[in-house]
Protein backbone atom coordinates (compact mmCIF):
# COMPACT_ATOMS: atom_id res chain seq x y z
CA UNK A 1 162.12 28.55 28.26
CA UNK A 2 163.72 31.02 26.41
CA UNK A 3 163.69 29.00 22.75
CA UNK A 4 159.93 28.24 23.11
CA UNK A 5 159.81 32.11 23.41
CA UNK A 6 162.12 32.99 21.05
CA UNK A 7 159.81 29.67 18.82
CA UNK A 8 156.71 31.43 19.86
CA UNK A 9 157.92 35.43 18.59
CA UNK A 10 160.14 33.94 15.23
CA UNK A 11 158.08 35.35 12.17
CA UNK A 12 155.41 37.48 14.60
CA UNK A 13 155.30 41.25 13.58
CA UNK A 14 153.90 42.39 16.88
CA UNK A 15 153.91 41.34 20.72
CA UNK A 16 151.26 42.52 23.56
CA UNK A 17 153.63 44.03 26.41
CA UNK A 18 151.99 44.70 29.63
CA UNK A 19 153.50 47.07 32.19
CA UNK A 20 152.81 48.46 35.57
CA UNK A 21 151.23 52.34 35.47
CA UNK A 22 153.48 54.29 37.13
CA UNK A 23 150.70 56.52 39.11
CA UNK A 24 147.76 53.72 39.20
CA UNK A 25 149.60 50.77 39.81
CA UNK A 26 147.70 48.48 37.37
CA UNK A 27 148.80 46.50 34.22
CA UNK A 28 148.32 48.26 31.35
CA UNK A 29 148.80 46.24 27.78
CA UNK A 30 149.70 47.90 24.55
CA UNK A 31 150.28 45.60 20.93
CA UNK A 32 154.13 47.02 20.08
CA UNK A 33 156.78 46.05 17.03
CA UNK A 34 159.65 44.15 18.36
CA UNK A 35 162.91 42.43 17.04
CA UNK A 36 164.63 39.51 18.32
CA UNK A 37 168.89 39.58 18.68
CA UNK A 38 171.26 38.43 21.03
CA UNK A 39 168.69 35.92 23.11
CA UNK A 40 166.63 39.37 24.09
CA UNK A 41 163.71 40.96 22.64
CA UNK A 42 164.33 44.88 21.69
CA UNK A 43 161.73 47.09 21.83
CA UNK A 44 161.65 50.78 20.33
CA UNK A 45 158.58 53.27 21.82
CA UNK A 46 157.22 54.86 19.43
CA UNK A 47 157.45 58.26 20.53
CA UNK A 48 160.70 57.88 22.30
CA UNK A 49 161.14 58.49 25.94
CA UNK A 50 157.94 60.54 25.68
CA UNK A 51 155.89 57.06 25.49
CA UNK A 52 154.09 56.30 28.68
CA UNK A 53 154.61 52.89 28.35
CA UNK A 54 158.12 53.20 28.40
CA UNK A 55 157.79 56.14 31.38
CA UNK A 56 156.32 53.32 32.91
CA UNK A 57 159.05 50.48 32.71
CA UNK A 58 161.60 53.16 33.70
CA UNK A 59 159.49 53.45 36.92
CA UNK A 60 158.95 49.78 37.30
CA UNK A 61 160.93 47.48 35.43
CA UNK A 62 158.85 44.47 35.13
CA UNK A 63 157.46 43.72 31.66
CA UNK A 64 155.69 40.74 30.16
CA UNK A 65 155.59 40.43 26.37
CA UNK A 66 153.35 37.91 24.95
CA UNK A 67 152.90 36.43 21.33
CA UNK A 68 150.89 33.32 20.56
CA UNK A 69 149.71 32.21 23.85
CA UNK A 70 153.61 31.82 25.18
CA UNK A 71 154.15 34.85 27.49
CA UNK A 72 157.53 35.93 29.12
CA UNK A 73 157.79 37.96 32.31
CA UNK A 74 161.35 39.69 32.86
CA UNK A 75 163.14 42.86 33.68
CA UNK A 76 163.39 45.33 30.84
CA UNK A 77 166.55 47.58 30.93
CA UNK A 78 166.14 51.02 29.26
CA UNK A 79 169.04 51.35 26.40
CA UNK A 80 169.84 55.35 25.85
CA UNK A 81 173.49 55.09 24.46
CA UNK A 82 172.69 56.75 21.01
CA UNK A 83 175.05 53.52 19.54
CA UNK A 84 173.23 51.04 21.29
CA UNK A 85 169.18 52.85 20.10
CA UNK A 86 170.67 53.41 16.58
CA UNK A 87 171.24 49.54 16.51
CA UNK A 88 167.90 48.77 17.69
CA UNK A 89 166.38 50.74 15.08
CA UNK A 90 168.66 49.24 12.26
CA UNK A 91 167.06 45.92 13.11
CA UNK A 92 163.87 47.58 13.21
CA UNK A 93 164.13 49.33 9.83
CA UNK A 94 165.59 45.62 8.74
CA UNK A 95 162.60 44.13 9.85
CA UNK A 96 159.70 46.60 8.98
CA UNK A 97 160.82 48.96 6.37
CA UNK A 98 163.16 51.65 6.44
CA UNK A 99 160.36 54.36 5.25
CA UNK A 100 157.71 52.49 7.72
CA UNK A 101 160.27 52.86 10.39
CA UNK A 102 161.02 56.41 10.05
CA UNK A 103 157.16 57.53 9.69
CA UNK A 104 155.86 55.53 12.51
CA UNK A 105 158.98 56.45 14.88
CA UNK A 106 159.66 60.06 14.67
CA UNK A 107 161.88 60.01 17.80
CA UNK A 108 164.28 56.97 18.59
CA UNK A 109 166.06 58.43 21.43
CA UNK A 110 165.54 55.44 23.50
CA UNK A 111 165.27 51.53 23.01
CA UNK A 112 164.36 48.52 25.50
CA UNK A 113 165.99 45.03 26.32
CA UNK A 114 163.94 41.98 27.60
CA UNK A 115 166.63 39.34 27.92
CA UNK A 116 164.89 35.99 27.01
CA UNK A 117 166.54 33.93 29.51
């Protein structure tokens, strides 16, 4: 399962995640920028721990990320050790731009793993 997901997200630029709304209970989906390392997808919200969506998975920690028709439903863990975010965003910036990064993410505070496996 977890290389026809990691086959499915290799050279995608953006995954749908769907998460559970922390006061309405329904699935909410929302297109994201993700990179893959260490058999887990990482995600960064854009504005931080201020992003619903992440509010949301923090709440309830069931996510489903989905990219090509494959889709993967697992536990994301919230990541705040500064170390551990700054990371994250290093793969990011790797991946997307250092200067696309930086504009699109004004505040990287927080990060999210969804272990593949």
């Amino acid at each position: 399962m977890a290389n026809a997901v990691w086959d499915a997200l290799d050279g995608v630029r953006e995954v749908e995640i769907t998460v559970t709304g922390r006061r309405t209970g329904r699935q909410i989906t929302h297109p994201v920028w993700f990179v893959l390392d260490e058999d887990s997808v990482f995600l960064v919200p854009v504005t931080g721990s201020d992003s619903q969506w992440y509010k949301n998975v923090r709440q309830t920690p069931m996510i489903e990320v989905s990219a090509n028709g494959t889709a993967l439903s697992s536990s994301a863990t919230p990541i705040t050790e500064a170390d551990r975010v700054n990371h994250v965003v290093e793969l990011f910036k790797a991946k997307y731009g250092a200067d696309t990064v930086e504009s699109y993410y004004p505040k990287h505070d927080v990060a999210v793993q969804v272990p593949l496996g």
